[in-house]
C-alpha atoms as a PDB file:
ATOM      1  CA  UNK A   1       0.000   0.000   0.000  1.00  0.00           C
ATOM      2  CA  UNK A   2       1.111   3.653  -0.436  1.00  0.00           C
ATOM      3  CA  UNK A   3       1.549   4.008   3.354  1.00  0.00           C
ATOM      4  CA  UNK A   4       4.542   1.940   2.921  1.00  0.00           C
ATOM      5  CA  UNK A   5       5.910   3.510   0.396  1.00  0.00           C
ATOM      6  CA  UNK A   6       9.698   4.669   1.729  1.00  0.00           C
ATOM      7  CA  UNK A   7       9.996   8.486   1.339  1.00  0.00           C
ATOM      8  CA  UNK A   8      12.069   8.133  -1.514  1.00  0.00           C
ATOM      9  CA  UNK A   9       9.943   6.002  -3.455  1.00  0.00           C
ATOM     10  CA  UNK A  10       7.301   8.523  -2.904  1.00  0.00           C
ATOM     11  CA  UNK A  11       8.954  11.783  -4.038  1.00  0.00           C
ATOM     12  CA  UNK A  12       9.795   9.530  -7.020  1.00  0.00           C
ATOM     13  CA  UNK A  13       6.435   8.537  -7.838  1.00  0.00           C
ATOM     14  CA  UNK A  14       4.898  12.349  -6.925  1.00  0.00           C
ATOM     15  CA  UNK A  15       7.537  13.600  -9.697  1.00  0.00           C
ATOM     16  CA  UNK A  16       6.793  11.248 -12.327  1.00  0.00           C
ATOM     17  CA  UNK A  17       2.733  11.647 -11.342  1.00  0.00           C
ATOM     18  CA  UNK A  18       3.038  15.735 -12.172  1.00  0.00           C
ATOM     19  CA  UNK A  19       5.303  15.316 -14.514  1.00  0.00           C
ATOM     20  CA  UNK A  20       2.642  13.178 -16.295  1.00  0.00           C
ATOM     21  CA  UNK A  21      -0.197  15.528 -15.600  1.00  0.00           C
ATOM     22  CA  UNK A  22       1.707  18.247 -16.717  1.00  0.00           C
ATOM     23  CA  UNK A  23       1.170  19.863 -13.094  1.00  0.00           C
ATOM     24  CA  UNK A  24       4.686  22.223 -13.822  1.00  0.00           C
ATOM     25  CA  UNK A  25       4.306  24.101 -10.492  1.00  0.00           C
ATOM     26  CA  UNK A  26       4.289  21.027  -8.429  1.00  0.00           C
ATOM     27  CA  UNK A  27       7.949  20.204 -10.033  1.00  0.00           C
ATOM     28  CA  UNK A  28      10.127  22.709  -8.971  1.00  0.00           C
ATOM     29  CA  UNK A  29       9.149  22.205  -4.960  1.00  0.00           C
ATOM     30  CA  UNK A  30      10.365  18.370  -5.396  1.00  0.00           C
ATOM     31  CA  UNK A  31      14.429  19.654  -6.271  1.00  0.00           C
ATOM     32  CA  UNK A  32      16.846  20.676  -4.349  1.00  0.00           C
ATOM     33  CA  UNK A  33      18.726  24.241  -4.760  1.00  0.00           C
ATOM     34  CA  UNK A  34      21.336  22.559  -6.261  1.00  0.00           C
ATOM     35  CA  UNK A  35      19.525  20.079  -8.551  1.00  0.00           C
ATOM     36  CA  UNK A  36      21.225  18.083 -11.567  1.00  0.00           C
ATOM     37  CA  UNK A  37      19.049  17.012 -14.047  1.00  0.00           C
ATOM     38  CA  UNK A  38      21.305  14.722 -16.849  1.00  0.00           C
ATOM     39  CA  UNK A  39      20.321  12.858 -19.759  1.00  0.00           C
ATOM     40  CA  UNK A  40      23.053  10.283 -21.185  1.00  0.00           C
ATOM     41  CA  UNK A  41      21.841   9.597 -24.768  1.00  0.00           C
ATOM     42  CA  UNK A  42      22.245  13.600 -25.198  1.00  0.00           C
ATOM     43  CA  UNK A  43      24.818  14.628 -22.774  1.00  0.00           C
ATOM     44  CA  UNK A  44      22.246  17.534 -21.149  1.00  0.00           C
ATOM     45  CA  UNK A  45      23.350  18.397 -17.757  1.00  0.00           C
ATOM     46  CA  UNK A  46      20.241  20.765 -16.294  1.00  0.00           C
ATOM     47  CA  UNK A  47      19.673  22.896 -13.026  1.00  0.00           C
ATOM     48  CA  UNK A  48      16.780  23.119 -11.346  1.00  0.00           C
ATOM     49  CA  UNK A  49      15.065  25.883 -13.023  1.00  0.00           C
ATOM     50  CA  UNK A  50      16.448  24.221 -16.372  1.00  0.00           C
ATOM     51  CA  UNK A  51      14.654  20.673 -15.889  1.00  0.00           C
ATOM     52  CA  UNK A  52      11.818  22.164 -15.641  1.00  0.00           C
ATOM     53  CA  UNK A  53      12.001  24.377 -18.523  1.00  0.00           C
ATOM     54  CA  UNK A  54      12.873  21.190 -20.518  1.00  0.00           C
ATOM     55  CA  UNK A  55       9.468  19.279 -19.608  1.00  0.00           C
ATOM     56  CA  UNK A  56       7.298  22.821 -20.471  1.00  0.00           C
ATOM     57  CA  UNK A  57       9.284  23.218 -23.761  1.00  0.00           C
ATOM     58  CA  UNK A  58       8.955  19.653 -24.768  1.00  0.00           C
ATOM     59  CA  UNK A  59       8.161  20.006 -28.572  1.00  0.00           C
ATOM     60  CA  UNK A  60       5.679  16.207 -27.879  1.00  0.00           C
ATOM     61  CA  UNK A  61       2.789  15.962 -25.690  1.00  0.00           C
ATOM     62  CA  UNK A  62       3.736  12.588 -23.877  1.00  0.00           C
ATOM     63  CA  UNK A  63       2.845  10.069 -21.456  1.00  0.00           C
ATOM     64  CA  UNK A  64       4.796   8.690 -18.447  1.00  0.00           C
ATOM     65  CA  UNK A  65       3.868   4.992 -17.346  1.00  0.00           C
ATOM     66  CA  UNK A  66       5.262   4.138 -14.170  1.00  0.00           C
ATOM     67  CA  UNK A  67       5.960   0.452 -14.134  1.00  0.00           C
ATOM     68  CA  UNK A  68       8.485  -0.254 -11.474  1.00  0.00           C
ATOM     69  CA  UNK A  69       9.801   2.235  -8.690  1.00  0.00           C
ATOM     70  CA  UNK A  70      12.845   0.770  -6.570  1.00  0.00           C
ATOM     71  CA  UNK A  71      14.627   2.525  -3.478  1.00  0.00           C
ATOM     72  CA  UNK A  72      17.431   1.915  -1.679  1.00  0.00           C
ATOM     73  CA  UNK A  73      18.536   4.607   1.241  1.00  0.00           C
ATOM     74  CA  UNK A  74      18.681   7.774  -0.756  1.00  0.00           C
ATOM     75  CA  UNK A  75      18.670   6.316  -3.974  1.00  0.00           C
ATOM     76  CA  UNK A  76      15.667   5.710  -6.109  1.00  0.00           C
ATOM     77  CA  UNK A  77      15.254   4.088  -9.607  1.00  0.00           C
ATOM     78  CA  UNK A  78      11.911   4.451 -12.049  1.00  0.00           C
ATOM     79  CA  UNK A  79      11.909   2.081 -14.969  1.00  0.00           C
ATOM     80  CA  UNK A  80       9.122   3.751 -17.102  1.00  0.00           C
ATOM     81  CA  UNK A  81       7.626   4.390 -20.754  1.00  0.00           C
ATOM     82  CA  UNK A  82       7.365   8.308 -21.796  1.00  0.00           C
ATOM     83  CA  UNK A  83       4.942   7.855 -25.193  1.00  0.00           C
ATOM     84  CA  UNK A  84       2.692   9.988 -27.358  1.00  0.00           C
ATOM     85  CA  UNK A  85       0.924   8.620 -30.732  1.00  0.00           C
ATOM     86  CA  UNK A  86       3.921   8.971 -32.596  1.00  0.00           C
ATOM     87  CA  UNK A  87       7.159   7.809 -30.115  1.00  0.00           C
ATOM     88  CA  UNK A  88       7.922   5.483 -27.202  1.00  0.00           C
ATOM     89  CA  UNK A  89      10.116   5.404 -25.432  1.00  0.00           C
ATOM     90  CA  UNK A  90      11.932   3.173 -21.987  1.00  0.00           C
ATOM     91  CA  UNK A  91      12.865   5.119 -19.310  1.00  0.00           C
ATOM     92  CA  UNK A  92      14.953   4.334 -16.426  1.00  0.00           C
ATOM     93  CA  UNK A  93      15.534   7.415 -14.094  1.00  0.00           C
ATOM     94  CA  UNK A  94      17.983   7.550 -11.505  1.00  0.00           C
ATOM     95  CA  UNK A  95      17.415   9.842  -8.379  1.00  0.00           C
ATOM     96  CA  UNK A  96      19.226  10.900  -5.323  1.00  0.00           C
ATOM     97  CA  UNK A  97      17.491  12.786  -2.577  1.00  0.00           C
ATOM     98  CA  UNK A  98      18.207  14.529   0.569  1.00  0.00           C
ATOM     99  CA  UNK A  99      16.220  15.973   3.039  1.00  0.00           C
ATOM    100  CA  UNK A 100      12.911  15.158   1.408  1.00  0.00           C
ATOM    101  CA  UNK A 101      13.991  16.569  -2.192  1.00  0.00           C
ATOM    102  CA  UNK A 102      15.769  15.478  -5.537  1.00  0.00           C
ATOM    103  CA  UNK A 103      19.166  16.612  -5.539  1.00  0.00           C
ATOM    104  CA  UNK A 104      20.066  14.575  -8.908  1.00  0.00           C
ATOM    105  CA  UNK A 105      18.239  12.639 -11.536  1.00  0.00           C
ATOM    106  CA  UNK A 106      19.848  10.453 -14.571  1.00  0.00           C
ATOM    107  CA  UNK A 107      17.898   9.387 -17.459  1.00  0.00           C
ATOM    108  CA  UNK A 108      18.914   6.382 -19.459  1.00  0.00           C
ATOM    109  CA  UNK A 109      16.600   6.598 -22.831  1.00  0.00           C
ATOM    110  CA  UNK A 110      15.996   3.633 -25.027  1.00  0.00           C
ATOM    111  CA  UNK A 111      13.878   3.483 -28.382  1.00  0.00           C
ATOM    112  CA  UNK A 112      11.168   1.014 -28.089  1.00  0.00           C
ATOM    113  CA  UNK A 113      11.302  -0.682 -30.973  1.00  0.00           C
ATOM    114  CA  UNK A 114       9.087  -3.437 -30.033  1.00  0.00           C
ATOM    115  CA  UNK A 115       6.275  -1.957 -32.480  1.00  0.00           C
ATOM    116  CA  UNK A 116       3.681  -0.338 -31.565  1.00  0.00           C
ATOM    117  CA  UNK A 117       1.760  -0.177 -28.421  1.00  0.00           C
ATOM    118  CA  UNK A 118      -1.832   1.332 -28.540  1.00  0.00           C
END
């Protein structure tokens, strides 16, 4: 049940949830000061304010599937699938918190190229 959710695990699955319904405002309270956003298959290294300019400015109007959320002390992993009609996409995301926030996120990005899934 959600009550036993570990904190980490939750902050995880509250991003991903307003990330998802696009609820920007509710983003930015979730990261650290010092947030680092960074996406490997591009090499984009983002602050704070920056991450969340990204997901505003994303040219796609996508989905976010949770389908697995793992934590471990401070550490948190989200294997997920970010679609829209036309793209899908695997997702596992990488977090580290402290004190309640995200201080850093990694994104690993794969193509699904299992075919389509609608």
């Amino acid at each position: 049940s959600a009550g036993d959710m570990s904190a980490e695990v939750d902050l995880m699955s509250t991003l991903f949830t307003c990330l998802d319904e696009r609820r920007w405002d509710d983003v930015r309270p979730l990261l650290a000061d010092g947030f680092e956003g960074t996406y490997t298959h591009t090499g984009e290294r983002l602050d704070r304010d920056g991450f969340v300019r990204f997901q505003v400015d994303y040219p796609v109007r996508v989905r976010l599937a949770v389908e697995e959320v793992v934590a471990q002390g401070e550490h948190a992993v989200v294997r997920a699938r970010v679609f829209s009609d036309e793209e899908s996409h695997h997702v596992a995301s990488f977090g580290t918190t402290s004190g309640g926030l995200l201080v850093s996120l990694v994104e690993v990005w794969a193509e699904d190229t299992g075919g389509t899934t609608s």
